[in-house]
C-alpha atoms as a PDB file:
ATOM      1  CA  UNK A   1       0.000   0.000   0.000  1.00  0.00           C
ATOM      2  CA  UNK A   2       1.535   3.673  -0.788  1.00  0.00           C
ATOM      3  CA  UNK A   3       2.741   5.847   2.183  1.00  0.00           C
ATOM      4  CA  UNK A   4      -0.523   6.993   4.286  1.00  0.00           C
ATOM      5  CA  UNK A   5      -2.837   5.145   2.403  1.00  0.00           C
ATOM      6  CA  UNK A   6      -5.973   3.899   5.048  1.00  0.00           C
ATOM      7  CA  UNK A   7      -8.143   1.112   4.544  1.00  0.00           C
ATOM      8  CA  UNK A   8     -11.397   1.691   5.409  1.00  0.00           C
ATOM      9  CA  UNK A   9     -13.147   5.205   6.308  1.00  0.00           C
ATOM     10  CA  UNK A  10     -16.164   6.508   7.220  1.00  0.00           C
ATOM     11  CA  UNK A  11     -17.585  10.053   7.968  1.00  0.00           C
ATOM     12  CA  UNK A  12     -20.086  12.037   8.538  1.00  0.00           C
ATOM     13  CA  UNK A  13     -22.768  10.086  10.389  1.00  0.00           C
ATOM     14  CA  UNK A  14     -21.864   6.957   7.870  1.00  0.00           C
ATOM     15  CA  UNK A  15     -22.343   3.147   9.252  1.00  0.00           C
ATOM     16  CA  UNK A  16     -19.402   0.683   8.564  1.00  0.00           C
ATOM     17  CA  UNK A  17     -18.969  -3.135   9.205  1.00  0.00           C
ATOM     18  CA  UNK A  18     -15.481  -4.741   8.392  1.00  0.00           C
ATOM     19  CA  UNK A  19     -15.845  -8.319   8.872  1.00  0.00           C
ATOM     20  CA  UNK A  20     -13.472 -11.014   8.491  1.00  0.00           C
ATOM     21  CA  UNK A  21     -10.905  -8.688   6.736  1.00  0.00           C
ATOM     22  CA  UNK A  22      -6.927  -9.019   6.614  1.00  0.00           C
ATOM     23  CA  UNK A  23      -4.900  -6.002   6.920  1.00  0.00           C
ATOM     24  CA  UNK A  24      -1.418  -5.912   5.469  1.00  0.00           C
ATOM     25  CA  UNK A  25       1.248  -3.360   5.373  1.00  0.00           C
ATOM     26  CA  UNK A  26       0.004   0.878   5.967  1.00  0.00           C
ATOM     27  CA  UNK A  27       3.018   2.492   6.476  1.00  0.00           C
ATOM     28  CA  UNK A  28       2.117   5.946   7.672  1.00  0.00           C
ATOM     29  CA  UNK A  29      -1.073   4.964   7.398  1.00  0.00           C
ATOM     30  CA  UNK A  30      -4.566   3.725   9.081  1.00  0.00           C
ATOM     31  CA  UNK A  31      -6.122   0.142   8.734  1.00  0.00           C
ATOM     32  CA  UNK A  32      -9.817   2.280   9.824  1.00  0.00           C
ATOM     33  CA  UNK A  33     -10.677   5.608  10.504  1.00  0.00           C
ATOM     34  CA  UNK A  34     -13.957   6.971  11.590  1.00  0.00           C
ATOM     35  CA  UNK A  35     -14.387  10.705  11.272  1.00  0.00           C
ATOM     36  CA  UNK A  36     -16.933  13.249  11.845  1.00  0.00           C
ATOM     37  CA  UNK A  37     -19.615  11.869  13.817  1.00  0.00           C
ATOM     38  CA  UNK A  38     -19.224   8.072  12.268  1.00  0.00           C
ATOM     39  CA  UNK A  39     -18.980   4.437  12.816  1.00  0.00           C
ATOM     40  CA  UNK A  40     -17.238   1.664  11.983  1.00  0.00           C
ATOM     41  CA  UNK A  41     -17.534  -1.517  13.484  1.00  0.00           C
ATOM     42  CA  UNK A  42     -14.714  -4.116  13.141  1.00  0.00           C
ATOM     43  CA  UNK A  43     -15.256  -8.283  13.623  1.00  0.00           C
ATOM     44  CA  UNK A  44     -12.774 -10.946  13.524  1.00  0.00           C
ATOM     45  CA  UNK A  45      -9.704  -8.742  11.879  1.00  0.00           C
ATOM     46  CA  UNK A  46      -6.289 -10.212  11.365  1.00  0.00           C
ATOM     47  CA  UNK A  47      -3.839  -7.790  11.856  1.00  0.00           C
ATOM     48  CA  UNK A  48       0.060  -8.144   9.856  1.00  0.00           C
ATOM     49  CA  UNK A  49       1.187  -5.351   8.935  1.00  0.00           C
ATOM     50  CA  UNK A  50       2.692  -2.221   9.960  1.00  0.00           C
ATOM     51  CA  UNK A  51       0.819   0.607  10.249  1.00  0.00           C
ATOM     52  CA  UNK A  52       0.427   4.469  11.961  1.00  0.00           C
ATOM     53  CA  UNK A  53      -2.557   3.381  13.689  1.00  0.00           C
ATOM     54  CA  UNK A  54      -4.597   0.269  12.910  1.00  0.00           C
ATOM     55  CA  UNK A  55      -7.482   1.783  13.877  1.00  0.00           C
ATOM     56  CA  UNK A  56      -8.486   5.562  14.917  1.00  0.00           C
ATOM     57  CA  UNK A  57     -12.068   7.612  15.532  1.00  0.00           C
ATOM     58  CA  UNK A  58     -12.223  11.166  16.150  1.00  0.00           C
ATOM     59  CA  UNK A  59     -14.881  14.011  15.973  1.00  0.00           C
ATOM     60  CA  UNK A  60     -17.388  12.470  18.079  1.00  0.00           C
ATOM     61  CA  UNK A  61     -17.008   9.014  16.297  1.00  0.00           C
ATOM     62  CA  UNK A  62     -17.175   5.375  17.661  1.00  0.00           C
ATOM     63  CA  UNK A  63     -14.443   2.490  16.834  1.00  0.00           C
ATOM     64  CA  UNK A  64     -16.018  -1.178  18.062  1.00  0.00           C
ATOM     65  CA  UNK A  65     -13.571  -3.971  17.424  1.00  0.00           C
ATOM     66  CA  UNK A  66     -14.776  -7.822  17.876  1.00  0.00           C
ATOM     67  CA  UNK A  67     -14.417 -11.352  17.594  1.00  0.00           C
ATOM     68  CA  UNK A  68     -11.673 -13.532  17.192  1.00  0.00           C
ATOM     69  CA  UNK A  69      -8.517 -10.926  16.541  1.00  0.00           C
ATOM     70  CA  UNK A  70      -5.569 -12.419  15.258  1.00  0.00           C
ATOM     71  CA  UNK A  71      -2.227  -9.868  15.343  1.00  0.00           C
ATOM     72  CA  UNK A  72       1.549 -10.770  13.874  1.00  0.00           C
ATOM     73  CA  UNK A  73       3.769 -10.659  16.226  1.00  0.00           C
ATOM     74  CA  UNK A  74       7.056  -7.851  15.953  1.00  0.00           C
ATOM     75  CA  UNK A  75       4.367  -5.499  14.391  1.00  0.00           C
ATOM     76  CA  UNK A  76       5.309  -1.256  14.381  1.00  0.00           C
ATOM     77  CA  UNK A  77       2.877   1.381  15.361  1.00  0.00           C
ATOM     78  CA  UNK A  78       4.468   4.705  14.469  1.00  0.00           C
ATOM     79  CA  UNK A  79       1.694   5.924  16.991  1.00  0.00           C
ATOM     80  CA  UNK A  80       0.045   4.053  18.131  1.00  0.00           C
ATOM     81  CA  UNK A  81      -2.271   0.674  17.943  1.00  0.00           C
ATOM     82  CA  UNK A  82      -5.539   1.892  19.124  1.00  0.00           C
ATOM     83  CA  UNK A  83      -6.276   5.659  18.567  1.00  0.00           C
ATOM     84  CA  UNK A  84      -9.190   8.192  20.131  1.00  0.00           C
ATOM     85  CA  UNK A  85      -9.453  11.529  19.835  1.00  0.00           C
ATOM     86  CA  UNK A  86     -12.103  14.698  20.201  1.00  0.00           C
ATOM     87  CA  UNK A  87     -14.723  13.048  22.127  1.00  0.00           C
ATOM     88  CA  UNK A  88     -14.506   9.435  19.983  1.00  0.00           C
ATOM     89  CA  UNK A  89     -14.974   6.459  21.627  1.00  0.00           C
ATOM     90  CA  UNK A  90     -12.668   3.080  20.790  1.00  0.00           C
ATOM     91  CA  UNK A  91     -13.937   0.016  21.926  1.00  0.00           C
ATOM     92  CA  UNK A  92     -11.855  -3.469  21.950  1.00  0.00           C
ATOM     93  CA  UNK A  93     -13.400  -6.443  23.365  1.00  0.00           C
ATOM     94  CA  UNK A  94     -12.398  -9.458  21.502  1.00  0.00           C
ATOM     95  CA  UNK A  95     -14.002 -13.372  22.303  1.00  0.00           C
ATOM     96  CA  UNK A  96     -10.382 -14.185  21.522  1.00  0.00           C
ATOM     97  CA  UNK A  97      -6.839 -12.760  20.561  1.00  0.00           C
ATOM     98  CA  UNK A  98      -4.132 -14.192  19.189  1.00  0.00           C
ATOM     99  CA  UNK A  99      -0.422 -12.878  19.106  1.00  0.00           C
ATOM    100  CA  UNK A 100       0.648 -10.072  19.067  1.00  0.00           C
ATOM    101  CA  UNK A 101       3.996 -10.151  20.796  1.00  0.00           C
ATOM    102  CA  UNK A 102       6.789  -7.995  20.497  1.00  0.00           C
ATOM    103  CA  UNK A 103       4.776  -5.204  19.488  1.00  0.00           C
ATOM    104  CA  UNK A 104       6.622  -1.871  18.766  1.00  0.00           C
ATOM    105  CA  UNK A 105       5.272   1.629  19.226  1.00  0.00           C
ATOM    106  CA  UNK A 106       2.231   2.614  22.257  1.00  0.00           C
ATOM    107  CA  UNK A 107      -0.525   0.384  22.476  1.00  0.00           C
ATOM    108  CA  UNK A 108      -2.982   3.595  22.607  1.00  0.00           C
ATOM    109  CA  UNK A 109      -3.338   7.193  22.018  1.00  0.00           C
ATOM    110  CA  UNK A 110      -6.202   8.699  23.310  1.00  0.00           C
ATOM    111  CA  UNK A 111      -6.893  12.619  24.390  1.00  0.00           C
ATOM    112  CA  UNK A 112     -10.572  14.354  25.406  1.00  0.00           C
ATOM    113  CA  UNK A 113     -11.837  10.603  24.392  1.00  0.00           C
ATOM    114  CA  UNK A 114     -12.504   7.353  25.744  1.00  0.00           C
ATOM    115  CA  UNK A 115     -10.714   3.651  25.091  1.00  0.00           C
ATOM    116  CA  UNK A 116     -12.005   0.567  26.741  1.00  0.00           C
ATOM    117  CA  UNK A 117     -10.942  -3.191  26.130  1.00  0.00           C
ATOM    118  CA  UNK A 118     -11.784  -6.382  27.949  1.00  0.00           C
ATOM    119  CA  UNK A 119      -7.764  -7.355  27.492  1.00  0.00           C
ATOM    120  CA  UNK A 120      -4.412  -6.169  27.738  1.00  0.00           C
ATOM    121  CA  UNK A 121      -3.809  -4.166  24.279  1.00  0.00           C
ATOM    122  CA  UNK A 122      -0.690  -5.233  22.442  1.00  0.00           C
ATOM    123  CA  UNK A 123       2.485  -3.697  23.699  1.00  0.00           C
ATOM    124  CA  UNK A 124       1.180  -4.222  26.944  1.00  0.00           C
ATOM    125  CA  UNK A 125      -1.507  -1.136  27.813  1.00  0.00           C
ATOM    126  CA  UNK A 126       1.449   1.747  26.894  1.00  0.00           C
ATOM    127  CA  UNK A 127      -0.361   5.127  26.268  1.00  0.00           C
ATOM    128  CA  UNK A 128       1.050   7.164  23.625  1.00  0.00           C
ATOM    129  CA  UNK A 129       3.693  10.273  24.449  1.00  0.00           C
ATOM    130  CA  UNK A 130       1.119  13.203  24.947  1.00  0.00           C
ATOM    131  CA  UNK A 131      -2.461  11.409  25.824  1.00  0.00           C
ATOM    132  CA  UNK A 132      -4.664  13.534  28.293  1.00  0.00           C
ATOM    133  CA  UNK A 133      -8.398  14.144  29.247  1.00  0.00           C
ATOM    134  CA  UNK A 134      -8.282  10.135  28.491  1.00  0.00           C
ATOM    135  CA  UNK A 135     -10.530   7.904  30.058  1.00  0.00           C
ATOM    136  CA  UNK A 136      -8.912   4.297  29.633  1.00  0.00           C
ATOM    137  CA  UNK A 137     -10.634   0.909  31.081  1.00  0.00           C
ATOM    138  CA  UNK A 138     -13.143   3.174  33.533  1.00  0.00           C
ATOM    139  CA  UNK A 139     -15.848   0.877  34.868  1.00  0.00           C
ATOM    140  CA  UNK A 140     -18.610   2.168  33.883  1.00  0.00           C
ATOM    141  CA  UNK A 141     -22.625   0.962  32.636  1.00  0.00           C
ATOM    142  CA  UNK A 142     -23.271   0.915  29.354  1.00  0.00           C
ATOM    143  CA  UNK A 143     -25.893   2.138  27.936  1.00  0.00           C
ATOM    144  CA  UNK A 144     -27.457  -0.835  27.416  1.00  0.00           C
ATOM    145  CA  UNK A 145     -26.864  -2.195  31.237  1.00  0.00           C
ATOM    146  CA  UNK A 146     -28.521   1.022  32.043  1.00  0.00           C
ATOM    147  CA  UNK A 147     -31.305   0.424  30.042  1.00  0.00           C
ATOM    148  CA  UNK A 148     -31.899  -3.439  31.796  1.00  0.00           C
ATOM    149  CA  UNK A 149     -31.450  -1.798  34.758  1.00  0.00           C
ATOM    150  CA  UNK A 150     -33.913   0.504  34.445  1.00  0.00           C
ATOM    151  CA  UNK A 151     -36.279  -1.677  33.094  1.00  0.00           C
ATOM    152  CA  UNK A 152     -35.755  -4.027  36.388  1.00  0.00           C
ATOM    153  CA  UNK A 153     -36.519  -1.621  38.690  1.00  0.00           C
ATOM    154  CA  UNK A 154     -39.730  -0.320  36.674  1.00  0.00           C
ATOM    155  CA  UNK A 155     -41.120  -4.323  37.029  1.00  0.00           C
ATOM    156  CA  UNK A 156     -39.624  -4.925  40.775  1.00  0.00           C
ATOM    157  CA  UNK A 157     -40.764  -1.615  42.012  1.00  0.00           C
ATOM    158  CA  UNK A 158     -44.452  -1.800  41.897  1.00  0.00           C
ATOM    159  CA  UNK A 159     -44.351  -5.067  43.848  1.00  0.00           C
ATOM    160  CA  UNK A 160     -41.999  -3.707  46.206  1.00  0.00           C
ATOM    161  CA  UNK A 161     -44.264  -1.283  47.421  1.00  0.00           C
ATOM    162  CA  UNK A 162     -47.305  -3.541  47.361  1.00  0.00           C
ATOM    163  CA  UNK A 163     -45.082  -5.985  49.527  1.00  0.00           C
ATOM    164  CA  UNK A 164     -44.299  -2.961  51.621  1.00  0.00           C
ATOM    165  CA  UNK A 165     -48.062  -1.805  51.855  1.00  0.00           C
ATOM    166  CA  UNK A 166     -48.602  -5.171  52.895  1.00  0.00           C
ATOM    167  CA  UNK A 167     -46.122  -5.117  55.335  1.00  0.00           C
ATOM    168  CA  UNK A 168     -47.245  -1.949  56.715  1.00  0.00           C
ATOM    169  CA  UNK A 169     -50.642  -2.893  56.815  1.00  0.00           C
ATOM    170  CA  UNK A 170     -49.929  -6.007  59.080  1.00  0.00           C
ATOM    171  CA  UNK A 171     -48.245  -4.432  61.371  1.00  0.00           C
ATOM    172  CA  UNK A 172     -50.888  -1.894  61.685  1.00  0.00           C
ATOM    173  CA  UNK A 173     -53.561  -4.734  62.699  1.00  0.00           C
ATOM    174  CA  UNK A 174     -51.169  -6.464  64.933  1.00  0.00           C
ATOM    175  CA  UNK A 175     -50.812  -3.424  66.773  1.00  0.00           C
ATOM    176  CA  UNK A 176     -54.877  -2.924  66.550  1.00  0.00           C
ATOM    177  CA  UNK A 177     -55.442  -6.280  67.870  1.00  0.00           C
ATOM    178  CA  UNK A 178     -52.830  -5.975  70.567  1.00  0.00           C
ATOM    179  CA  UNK A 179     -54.465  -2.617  71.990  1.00  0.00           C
ATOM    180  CA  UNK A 180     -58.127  -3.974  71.548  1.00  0.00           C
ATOM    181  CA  UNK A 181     -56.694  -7.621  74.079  1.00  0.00           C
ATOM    182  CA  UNK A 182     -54.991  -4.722  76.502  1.00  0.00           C
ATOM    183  CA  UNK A 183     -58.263  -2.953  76.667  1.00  0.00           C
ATOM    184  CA  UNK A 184     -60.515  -5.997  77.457  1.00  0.00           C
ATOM    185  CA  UNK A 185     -57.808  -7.331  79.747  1.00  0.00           C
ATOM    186  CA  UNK A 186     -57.975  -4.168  81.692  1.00  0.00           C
ATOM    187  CA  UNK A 187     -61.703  -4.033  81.478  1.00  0.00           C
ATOM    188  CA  UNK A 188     -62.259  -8.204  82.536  1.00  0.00           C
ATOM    189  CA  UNK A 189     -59.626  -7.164  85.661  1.00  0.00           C
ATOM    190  CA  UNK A 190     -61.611  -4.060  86.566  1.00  0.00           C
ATOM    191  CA  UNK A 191     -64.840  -5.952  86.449  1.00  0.00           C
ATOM    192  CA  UNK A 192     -63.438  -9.043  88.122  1.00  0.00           C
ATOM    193  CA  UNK A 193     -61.795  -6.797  91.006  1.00  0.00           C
ATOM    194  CA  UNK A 194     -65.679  -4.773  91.529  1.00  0.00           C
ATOM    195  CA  UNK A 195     -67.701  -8.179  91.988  1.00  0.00           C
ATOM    196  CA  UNK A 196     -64.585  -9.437  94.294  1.00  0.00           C
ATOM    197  CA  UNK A 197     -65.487  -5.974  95.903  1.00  0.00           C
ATOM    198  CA  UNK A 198     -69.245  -6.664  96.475  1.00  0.00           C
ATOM    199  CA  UNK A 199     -68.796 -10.485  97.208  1.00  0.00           C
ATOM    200  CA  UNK A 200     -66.711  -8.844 100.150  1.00  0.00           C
ATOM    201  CA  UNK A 201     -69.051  -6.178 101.475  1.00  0.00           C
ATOM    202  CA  UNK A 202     -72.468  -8.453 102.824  1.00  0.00           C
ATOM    203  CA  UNK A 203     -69.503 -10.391 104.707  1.00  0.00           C
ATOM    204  CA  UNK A 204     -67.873  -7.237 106.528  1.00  0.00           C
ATOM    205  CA  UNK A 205     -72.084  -5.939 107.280  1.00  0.00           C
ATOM    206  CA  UNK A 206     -72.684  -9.638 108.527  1.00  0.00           C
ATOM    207  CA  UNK A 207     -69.200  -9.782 110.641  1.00  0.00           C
ATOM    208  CA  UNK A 208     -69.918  -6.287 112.248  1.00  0.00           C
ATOM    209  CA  UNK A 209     -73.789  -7.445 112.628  1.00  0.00           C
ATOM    210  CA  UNK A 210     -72.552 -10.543 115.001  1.00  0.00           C
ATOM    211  CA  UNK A 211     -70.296  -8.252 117.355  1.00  0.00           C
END
């Protein structure tokens, strides 16, 4: 391929898939590039030849890489592997990866953007000379968690608080019933103490009758 030559690009608000593809050499170049508010998603690349970047987004635009990814080993990144920049998002979660070693150059470059990956990046996580405002592997819900989370709580709430009406209600009758026994109790004592009262007083007249 001729000096700075890139494989695969997409821009404004385009929609890319790059399946099962072999990349050679890009010397000064880019395997993928998304641009201006793009995406490009990536599945089951194999990676063997030099390169700038193999793959970069910028300008608000989304990188997702995939499936099994298969890299030659002794590879050079002039940058860097993995590239983000101007609020772009690169994301590299392979089922599996294979080789890889003795990669040379940073394994990401990354500033005002975000890079996340479910495994150690070739060359071993190195950011490139210069990367700032970069968030790198921060745990954090997806959209898409967010959206089964949300969706969770909508169904579990509603029975939640009937439980907890339920709950509250109970308790509210226990502590009806429990007043309603003390009352009686106090009322069968105070009845039982009066008649103990007047059972007494015909035997105190009859006692002070026989003196």
């Amino acid at each position: 391929m001729p000096t700075g030559s890139v494989g695969f690009a997409s821009r404004q608000f385009a929609i890319g898939d790059v399946n099962d593809v072999d990349f050679g050499q890009f010397r000064g170049g880019l395997g993928v590039s998304a641009n201006e508010t793009s995406k490009i998603n990536i599945y089951s690349p194999g990676i063997y030849g030099d390169a700038s970047r193999f793959a970069a987004a910028g300008d608000l635009s989304q990188v997702h890489i995939g499936g099994t990814i298969r890299v030659g080993n002794g590879l050079t990144f002039e940058v860097a592997f993995l590239s983000a920049v101007s609020n772009s998002i690169v994301l590299f979660y392979p089922s599996n990866m294979v080789g890889g070693e003795a990669m040379s150059g940073a394994s990401y470059q990354c500033n005002d953007a975000t890079i996340k990956t479910s495994v150690t990046l070739p060359g071993g996580d190195v950011p490139y000379v210069g990367t700032e405002n970069c968030t790198f592997n921060t745990i954090q819900l997806s959209p898409e968690i967010k959206a089964i989370r949300s969706d969770i709580d909508e169904k579990l709430s509603p029975e939640i608080k009937a439980l907890y009406k339920l709950l509250r209600n109970f308790i509210f009758a226990v502590l009806a019933v429990v007043t309603v026994a003390a009352v009686l109790s106090a009322f069968y004592v105070l009845r039982q103490s009066r008649r103990w009262r007047r059972q007494q007083s015909p035997k105190n007249f009859l006692g002070k009758s026989n003196e």
